[in-house]
N, C-alpha and C. Protein backbone atom coordinates (compact mmCIF):
# COMPACT_ATOMS: atom_id res chain seq x y z
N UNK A 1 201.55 35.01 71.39
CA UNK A 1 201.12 35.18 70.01
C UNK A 1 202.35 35.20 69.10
N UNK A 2 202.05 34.30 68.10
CA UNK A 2 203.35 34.59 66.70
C UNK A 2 203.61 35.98 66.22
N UNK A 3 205.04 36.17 66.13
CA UNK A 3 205.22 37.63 65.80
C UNK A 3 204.53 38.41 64.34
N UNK A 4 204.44 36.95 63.62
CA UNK A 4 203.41 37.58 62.05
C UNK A 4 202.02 37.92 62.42
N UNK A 5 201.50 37.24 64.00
CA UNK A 5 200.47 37.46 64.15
C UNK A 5 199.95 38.39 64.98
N UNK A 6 201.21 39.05 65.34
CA UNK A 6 200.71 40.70 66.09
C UNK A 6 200.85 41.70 64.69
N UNK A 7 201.91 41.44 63.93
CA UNK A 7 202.22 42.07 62.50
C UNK A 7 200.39 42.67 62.18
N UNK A 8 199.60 41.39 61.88
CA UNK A 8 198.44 41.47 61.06
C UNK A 8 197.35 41.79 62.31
N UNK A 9 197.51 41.32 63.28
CA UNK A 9 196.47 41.77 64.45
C UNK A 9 196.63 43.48 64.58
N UNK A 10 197.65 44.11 64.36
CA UNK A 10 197.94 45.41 65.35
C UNK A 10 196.70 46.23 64.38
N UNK A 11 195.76 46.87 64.84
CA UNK A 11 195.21 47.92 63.69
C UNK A 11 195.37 48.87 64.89
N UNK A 12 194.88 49.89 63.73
CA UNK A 12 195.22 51.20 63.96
C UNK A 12 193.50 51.82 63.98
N UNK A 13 192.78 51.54 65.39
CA UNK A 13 191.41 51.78 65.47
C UNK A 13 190.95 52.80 65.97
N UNK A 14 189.43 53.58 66.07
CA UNK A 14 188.70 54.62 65.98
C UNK A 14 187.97 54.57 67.31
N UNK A 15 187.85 53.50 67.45
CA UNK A 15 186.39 53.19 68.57
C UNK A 15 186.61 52.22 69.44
N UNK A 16 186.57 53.16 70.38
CA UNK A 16 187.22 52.50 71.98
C UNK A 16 186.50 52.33 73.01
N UNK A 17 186.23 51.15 73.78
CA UNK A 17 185.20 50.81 74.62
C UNK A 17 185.26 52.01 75.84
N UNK A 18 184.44 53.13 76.20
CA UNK A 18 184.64 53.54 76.87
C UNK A 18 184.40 52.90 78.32
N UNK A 19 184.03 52.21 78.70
CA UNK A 19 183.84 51.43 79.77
C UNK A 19 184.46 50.49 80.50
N UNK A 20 185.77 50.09 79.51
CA UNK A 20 186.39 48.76 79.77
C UNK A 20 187.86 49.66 80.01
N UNK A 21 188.47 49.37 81.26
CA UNK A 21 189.53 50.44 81.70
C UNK A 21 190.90 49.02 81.28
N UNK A 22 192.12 49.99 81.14
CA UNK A 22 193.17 48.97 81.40
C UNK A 22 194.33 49.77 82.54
N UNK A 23 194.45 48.34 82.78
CA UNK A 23 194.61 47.97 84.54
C UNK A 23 196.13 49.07 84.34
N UNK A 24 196.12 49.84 85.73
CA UNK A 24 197.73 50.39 85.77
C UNK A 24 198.87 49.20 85.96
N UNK A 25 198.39 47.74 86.54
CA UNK A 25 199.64 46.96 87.03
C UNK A 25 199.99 46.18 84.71
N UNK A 26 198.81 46.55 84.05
CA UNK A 26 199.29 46.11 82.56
C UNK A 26 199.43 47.40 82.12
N UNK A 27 199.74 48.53 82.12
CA UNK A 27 200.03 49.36 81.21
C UNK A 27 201.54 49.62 82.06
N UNK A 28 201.93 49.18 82.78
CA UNK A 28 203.14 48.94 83.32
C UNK A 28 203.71 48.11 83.16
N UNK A 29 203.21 46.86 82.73
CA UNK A 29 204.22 46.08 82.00
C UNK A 29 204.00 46.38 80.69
N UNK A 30 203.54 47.07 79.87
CA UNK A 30 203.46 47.53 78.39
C UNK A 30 204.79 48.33 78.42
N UNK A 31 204.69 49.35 79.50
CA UNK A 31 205.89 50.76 79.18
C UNK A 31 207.49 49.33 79.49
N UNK A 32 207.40 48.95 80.01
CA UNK A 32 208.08 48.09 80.25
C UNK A 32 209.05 47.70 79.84
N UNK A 33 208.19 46.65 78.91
CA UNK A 33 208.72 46.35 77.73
C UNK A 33 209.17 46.82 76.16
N UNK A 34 208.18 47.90 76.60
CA UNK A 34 208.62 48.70 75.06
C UNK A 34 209.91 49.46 75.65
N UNK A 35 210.20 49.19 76.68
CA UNK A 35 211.38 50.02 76.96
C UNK A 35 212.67 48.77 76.60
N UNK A 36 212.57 47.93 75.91
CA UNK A 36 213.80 46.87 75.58
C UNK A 36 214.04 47.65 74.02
N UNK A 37 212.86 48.44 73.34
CA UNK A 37 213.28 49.02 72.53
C UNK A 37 214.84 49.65 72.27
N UNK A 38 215.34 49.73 70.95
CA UNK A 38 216.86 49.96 70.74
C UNK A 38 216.91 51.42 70.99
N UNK A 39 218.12 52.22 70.78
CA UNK A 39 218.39 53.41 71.10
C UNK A 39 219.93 53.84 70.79
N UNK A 40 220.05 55.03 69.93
CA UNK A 40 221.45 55.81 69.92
C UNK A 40 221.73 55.80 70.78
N UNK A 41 223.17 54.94 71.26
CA UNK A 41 224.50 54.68 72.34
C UNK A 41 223.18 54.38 73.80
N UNK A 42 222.08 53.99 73.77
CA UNK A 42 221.26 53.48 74.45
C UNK A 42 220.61 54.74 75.07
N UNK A 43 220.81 55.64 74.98
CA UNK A 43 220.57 57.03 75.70
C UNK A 43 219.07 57.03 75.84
N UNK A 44 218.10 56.31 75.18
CA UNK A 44 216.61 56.00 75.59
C UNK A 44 216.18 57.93 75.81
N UNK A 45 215.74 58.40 74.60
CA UNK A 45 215.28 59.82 74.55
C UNK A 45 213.65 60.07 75.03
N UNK A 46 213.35 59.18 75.40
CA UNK A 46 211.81 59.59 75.61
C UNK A 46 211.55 59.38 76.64
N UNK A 47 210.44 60.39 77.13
CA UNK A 47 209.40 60.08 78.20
C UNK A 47 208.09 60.04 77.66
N UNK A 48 206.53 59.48 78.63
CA UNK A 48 205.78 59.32 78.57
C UNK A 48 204.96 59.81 79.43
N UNK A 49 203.99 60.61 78.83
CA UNK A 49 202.82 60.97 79.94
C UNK A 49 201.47 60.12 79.87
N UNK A 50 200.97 60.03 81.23
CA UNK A 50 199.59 58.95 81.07
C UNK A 50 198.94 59.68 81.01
N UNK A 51 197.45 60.43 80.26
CA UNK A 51 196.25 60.95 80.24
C UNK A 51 195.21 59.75 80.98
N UNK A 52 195.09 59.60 81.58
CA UNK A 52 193.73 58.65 82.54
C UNK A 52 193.04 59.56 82.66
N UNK A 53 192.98 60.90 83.37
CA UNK A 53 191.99 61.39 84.00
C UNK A 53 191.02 62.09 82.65
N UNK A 54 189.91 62.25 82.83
CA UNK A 54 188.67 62.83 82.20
C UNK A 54 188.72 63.95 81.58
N UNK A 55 189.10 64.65 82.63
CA UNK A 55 189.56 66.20 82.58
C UNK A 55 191.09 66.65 81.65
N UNK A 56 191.76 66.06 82.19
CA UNK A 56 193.01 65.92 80.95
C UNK A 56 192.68 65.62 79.35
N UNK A 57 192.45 64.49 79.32
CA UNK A 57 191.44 64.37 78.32
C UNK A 57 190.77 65.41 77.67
N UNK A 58 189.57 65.81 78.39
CA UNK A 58 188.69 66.49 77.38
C UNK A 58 189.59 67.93 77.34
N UNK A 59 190.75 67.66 77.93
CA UNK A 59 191.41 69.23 77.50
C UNK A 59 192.02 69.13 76.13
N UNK A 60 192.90 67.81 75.90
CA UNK A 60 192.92 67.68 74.87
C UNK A 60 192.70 67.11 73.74
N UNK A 61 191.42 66.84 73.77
CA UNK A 61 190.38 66.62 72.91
C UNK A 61 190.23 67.88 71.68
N UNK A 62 190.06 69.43 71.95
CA UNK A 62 190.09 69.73 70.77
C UNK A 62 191.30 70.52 70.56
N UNK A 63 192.61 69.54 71.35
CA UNK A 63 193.48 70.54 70.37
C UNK A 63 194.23 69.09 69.43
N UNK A 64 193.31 68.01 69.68
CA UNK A 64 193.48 67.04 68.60
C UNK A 64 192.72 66.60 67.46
N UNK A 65 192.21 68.14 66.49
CA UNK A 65 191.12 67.44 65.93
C UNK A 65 189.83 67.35 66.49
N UNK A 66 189.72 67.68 67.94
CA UNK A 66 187.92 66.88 68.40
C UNK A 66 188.04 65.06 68.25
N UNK A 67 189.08 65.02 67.96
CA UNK A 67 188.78 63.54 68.06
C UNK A 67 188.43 62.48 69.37
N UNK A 68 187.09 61.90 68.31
CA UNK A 68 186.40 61.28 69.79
C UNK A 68 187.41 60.06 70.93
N UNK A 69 188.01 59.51 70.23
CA UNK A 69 188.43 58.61 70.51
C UNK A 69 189.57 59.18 71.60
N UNK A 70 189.91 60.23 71.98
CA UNK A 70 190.66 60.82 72.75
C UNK A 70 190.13 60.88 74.46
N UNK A 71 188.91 61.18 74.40
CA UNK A 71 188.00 60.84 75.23
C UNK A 71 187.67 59.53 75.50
N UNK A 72 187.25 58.86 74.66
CA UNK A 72 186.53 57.65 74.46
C UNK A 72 187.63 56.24 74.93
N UNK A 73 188.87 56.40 74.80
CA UNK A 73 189.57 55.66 74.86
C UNK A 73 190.28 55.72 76.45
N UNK A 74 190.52 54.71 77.56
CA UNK A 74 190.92 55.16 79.00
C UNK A 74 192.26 55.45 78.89
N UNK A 75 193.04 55.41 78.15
CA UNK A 75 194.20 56.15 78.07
C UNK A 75 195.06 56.64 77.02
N UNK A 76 195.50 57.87 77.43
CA UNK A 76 196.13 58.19 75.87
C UNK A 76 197.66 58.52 76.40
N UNK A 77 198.67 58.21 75.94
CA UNK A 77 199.85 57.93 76.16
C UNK A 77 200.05 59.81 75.20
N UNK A 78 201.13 60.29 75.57
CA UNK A 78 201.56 61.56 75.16
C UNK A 78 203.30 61.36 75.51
N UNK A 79 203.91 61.05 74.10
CA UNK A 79 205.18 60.17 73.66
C UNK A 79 205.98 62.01 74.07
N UNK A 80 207.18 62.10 74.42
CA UNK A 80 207.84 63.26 74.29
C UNK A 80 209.15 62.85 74.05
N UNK A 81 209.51 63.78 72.77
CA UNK A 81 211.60 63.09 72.84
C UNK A 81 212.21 64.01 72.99
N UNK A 82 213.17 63.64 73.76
CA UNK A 82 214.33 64.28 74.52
C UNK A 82 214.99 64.83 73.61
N UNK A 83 215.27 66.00 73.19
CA UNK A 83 216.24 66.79 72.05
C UNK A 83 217.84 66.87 72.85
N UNK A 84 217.54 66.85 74.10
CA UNK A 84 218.59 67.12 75.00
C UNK A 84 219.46 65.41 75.22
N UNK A 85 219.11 64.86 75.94
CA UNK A 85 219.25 63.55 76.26
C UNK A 85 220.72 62.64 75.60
N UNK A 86 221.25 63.44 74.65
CA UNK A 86 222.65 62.89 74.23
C UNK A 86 223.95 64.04 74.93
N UNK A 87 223.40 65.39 75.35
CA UNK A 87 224.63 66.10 76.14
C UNK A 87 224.47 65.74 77.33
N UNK A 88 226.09 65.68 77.33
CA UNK A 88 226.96 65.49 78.84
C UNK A 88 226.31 66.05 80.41
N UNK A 89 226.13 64.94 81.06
CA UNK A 89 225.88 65.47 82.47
C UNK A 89 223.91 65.52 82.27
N UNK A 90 223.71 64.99 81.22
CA UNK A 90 221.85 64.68 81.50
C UNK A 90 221.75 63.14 82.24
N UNK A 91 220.70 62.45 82.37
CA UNK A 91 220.38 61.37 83.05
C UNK A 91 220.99 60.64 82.47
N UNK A 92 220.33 60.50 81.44
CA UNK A 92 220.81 59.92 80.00
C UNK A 92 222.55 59.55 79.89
N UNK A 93 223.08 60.73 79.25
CA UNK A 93 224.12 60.47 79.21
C UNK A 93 225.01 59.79 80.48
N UNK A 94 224.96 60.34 81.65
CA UNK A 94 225.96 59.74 82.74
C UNK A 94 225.41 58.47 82.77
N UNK A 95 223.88 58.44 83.16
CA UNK A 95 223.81 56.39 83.06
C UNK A 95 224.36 55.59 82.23
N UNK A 96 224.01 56.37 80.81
CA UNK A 96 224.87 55.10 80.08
C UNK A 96 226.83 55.58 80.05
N UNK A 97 227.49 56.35 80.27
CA UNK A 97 228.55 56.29 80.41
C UNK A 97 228.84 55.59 81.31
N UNK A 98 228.64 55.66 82.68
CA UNK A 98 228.70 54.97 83.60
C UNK A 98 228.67 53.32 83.84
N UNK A 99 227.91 53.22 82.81
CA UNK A 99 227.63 51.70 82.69
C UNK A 99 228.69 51.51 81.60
N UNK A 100 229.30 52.16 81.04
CA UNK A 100 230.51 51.68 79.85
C UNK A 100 231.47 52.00 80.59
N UNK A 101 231.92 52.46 81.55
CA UNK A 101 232.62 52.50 83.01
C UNK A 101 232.90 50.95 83.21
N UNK A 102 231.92 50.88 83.20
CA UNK A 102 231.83 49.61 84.29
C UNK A 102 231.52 47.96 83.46
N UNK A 103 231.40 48.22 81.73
CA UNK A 103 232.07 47.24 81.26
C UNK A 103 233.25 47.07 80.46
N UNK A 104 233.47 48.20 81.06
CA UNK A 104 235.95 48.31 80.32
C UNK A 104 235.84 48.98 78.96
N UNK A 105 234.52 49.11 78.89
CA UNK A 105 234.67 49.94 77.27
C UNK A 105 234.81 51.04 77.01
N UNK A 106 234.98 52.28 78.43
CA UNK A 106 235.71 53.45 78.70
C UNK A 106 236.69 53.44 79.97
N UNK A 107 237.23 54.31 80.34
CA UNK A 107 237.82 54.56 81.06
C UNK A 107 236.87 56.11 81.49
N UNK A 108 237.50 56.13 83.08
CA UNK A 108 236.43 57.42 83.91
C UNK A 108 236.99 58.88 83.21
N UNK A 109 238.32 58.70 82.88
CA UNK A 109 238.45 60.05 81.95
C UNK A 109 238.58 60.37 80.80
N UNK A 110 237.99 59.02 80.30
CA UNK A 110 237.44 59.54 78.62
C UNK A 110 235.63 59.76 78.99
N UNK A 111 235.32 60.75 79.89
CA UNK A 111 233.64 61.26 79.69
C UNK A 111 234.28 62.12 78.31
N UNK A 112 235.00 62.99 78.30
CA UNK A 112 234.79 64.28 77.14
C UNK A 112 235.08 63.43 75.89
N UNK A 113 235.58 62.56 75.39
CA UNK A 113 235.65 61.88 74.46
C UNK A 113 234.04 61.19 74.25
N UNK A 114 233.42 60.30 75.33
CA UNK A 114 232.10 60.46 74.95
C UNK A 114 231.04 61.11 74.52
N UNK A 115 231.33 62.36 75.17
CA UNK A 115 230.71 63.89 74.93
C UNK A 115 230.95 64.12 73.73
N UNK A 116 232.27 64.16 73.19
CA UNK A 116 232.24 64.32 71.67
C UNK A 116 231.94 63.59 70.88
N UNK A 117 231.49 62.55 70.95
CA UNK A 117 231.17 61.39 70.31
C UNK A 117 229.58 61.78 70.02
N UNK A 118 229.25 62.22 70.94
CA UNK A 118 227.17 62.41 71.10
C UNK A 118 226.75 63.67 70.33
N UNK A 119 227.70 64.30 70.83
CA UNK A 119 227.85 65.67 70.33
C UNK A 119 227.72 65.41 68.42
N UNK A 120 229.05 64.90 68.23
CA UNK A 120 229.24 64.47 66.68
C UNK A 120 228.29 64.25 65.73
N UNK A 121 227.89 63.07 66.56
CA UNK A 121 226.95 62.57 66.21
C UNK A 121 225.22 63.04 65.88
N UNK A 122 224.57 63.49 67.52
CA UNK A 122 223.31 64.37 67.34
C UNK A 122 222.88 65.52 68.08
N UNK A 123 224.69 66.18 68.10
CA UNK A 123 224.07 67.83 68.40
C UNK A 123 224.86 69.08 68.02
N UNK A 124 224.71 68.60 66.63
CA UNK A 124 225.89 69.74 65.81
C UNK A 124 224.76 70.66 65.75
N UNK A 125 223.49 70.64 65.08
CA UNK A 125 222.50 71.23 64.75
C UNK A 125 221.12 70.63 65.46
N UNK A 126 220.37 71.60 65.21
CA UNK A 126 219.04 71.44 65.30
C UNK A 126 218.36 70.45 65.06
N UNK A 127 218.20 70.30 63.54
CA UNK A 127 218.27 69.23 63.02
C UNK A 127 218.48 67.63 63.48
N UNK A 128 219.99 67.62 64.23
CA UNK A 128 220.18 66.35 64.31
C UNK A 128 219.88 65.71 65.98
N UNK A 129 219.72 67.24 66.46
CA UNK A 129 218.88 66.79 67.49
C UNK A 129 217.46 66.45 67.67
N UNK A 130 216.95 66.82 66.67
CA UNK A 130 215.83 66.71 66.70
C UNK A 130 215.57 65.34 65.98
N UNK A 131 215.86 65.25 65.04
CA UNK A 131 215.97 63.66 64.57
C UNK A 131 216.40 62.20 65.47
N UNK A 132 217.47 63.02 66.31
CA UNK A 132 217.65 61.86 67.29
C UNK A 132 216.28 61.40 68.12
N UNK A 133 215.92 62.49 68.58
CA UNK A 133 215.05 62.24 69.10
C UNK A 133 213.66 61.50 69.00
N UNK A 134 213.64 62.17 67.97
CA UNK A 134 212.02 61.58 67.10
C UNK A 134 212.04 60.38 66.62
N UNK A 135 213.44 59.91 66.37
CA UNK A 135 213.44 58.90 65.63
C UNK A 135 213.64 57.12 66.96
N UNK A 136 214.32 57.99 67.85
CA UNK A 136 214.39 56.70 69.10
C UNK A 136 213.44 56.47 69.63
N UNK A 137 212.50 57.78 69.96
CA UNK A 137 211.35 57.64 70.72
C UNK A 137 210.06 56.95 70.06
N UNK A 138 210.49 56.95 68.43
CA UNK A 138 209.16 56.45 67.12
C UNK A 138 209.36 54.76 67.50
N UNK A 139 210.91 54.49 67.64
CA UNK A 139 211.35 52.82 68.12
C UNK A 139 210.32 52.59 68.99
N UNK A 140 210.19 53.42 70.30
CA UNK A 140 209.30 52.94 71.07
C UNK A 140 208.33 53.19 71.03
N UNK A 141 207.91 54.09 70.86
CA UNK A 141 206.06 54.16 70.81
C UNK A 141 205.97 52.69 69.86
N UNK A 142 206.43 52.52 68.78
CA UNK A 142 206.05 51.11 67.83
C UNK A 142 206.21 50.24 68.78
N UNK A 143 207.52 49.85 69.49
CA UNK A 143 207.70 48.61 70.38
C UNK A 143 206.20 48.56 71.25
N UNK A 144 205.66 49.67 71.46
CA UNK A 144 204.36 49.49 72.72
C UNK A 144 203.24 48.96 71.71
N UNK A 145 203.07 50.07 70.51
CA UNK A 145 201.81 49.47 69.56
C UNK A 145 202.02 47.62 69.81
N UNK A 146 203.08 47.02 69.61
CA UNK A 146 203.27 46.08 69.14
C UNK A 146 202.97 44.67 70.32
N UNK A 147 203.60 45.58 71.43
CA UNK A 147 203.53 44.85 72.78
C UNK A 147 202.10 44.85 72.98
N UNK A 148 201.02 46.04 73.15
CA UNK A 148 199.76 46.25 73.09
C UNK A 148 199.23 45.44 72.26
N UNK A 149 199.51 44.79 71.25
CA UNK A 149 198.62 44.07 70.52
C UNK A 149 198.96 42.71 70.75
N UNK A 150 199.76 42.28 71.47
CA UNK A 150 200.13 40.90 71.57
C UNK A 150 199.51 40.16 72.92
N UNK A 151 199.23 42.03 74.02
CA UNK A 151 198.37 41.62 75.01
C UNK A 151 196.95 41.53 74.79
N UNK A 152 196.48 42.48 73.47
CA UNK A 152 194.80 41.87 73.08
C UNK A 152 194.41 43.66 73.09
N UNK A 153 195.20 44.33 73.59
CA UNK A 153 194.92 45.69 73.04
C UNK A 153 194.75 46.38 71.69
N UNK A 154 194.46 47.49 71.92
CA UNK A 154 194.18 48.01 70.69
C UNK A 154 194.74 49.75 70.87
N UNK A 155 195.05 49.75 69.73
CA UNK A 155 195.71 51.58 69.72
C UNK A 155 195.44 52.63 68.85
N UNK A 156 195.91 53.21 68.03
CA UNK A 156 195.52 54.61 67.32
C UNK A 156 196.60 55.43 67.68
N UNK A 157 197.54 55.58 66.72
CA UNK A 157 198.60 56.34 67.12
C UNK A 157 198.15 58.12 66.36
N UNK A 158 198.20 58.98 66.73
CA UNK A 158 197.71 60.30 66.23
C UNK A 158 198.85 60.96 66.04
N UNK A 159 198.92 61.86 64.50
CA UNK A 159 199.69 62.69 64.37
C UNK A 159 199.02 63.71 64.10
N UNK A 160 197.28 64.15 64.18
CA UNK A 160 196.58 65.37 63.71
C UNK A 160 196.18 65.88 65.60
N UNK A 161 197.06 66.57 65.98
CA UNK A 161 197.01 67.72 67.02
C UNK A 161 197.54 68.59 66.42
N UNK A 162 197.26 69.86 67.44
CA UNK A 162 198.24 71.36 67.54
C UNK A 162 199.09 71.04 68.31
N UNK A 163 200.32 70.72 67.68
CA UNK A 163 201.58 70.66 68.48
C UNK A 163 202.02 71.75 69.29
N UNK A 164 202.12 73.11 69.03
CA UNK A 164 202.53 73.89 70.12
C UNK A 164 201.28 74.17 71.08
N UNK A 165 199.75 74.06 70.67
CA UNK A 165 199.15 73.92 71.74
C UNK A 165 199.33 72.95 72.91
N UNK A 166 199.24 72.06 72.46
CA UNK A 166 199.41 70.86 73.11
C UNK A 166 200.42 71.21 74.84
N UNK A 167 201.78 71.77 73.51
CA UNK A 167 202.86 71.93 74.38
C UNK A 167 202.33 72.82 75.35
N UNK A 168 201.86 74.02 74.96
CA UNK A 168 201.53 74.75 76.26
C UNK A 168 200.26 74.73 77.39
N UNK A 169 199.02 73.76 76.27
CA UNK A 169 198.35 73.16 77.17
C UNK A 169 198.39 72.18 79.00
N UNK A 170 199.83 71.56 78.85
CA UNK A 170 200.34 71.02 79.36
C UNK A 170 201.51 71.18 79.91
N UNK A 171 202.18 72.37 79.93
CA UNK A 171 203.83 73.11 80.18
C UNK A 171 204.49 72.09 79.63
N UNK A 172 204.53 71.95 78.37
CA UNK A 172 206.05 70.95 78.21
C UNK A 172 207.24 71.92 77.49
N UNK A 173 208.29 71.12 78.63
CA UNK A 173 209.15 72.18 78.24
C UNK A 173 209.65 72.45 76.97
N UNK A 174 210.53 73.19 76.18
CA UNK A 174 210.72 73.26 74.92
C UNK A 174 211.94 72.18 74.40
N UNK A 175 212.26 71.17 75.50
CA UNK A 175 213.60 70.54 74.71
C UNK A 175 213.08 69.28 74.58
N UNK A 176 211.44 69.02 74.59
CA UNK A 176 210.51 67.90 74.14
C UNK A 176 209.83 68.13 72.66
N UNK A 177 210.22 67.61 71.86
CA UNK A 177 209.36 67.36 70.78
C UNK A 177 208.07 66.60 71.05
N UNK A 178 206.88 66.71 70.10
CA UNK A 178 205.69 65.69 71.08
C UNK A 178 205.69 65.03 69.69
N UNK A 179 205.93 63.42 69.37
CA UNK A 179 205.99 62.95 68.18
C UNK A 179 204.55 62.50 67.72
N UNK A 180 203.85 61.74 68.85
CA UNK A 180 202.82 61.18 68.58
C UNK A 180 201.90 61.18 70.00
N UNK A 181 200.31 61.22 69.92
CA UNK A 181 199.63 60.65 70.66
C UNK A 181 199.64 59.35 70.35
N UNK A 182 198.65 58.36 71.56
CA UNK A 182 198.70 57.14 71.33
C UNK A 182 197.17 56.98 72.22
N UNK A 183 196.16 56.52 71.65
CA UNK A 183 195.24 56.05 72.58
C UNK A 183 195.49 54.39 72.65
N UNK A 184 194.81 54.32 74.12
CA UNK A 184 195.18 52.79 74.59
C UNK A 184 193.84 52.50 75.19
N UNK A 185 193.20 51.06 74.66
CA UNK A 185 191.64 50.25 75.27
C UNK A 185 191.66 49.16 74.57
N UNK A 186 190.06 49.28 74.44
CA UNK A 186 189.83 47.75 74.03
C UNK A 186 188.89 48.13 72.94
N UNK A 187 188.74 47.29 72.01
CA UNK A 187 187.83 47.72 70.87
C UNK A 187 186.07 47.96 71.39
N UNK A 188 185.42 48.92 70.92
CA UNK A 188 183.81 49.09 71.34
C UNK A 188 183.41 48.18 71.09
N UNK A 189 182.73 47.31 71.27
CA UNK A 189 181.35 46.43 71.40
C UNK A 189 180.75 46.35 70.46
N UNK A 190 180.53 45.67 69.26
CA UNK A 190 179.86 45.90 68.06
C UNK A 190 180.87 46.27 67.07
N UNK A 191 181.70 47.14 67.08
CA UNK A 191 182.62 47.63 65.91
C UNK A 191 183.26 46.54 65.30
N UNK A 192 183.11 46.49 63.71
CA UNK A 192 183.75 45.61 62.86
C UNK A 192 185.43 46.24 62.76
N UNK A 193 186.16 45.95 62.73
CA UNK A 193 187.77 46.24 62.22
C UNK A 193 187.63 46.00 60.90
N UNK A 194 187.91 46.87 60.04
CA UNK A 194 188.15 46.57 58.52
C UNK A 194 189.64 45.98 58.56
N UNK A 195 189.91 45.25 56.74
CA UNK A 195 191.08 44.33 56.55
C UNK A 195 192.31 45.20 56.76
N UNK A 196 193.64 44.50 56.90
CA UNK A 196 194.64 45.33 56.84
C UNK A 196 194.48 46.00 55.38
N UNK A 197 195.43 47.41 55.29
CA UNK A 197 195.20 48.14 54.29
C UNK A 197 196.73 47.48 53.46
N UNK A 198 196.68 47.70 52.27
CA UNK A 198 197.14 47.70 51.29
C UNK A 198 198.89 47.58 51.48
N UNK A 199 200.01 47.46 51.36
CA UNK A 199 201.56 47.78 51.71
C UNK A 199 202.35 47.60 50.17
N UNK A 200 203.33 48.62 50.46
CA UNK A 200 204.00 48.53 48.84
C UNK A 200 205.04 47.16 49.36
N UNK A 201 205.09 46.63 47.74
CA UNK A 201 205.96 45.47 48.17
C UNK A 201 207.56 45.75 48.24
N UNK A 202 208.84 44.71 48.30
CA UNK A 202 210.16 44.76 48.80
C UNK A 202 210.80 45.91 46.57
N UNK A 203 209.84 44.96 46.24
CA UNK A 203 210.30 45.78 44.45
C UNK A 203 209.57 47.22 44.87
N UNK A 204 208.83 47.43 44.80
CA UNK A 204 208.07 49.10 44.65
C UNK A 204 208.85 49.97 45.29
N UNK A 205 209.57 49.34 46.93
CA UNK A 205 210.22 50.60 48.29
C UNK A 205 211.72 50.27 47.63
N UNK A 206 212.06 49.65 47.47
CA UNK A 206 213.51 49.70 47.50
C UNK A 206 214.11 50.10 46.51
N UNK A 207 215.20 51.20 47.31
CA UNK A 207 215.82 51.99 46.19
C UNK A 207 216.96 51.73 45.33
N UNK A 208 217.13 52.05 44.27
CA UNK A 208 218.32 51.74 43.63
C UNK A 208 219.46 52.70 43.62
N UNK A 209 220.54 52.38 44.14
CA UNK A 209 221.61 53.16 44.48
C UNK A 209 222.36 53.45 43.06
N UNK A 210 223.06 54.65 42.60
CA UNK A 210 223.78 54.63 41.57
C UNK A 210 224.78 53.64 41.73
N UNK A 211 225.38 53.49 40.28
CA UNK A 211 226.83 51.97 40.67
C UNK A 211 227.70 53.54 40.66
């Protein structure tokens, strides 16, 4: 599919075939690929949990709203970003040092110079860890919306849960932010998709900098 034509295909839908499952060998090449998504010094801050089962589901079903489509839909993706994932000695960090090891663009005893570099960068504060996070892991959840719609899927990305329920619904630990749900299917049977909605144009968003 043309990339303008996942642009205008992707909606953001309500009503999900409950009947029509998607396959684990394609929601594996979905995570996949949304994993070519970009990333601060590549450190890739997110994980993903699969909701398939029923019971998972209807657990969190009302700490999202009651929303049907949580149920209704065979999978709901539960995005988590790594607040941690830029200090020294996580997965994260040694893989990708390691791999700048090994294309001449460090040397093995500049790690603490990398460290300060990540550090500098997104873990002076709270704040900038937390932004790191939310903001690499938002790259990908979009890269999947996007990949999902080019395979003929359909999604619903959710930001109306109880976030600290959620968290403890599920033990997640505290150095996960939960940015977004994501349900994943196929559109119900009968349901019309309304038009894309409305977008401000390149004059309305763009800001004017003082001279």
């Amino acid at each position: 599919m043309d990339f303008a034509d996942i642009l205008t295909s992707r909606r953001s839908v309500n009503f999900f075939d409950p009947d029509r499952d998607v396959p684990e060998a394609l929601l594996n090449t979905l995570l996949t690929t949304a994993a070519r998504s970009p990333s601060g010094f590549n450190l890739q801050p997110w994980k993903v949990a699969v909701l398939r089962d029923q019971e998972q589901k209807a657990r969190l079903r009302p700490l999202a709203w009651d929303q049907p489509k949580v149920t209704e839909a065979p999978v709901v993706l539960m995005f988590l970003a790594d607040t941690e994932a830029w200090k020294e000695n996580t997965p994260a960090f040694d893989r990708q040092f390691d791999y700048m090891v090994s294309i001449g663009r460090f040397t093995a005893e500049q790690k603490p110079n990398f460290a300060q570099t990540t550090y500098g960068i997104y873990g002076q504060t709270p704040e900038q860890s937390l932004a790191f996070a939310v903001k690499n892991t938002a790259f990908y959840a979009m890269t999947f919306m996007y990949a999902a719609a080019d395979l003929g899927l359909r999604t619903h990305p959710m930001d109306g849960f109880d976030h600290e329920a959620v968290r403890s619904a599920f033990a997640i630990p505290k150095r996960y932010w939960i940015p977004l749900l994501l349900a994943v299917g196929y559109l119900k049977p009968g349901v019309t998709v309304t038009p894309p909605k409305w977008r401000f144009t390149p004059e309305e968003f763009l800001y004017p900098l003082p001279r």
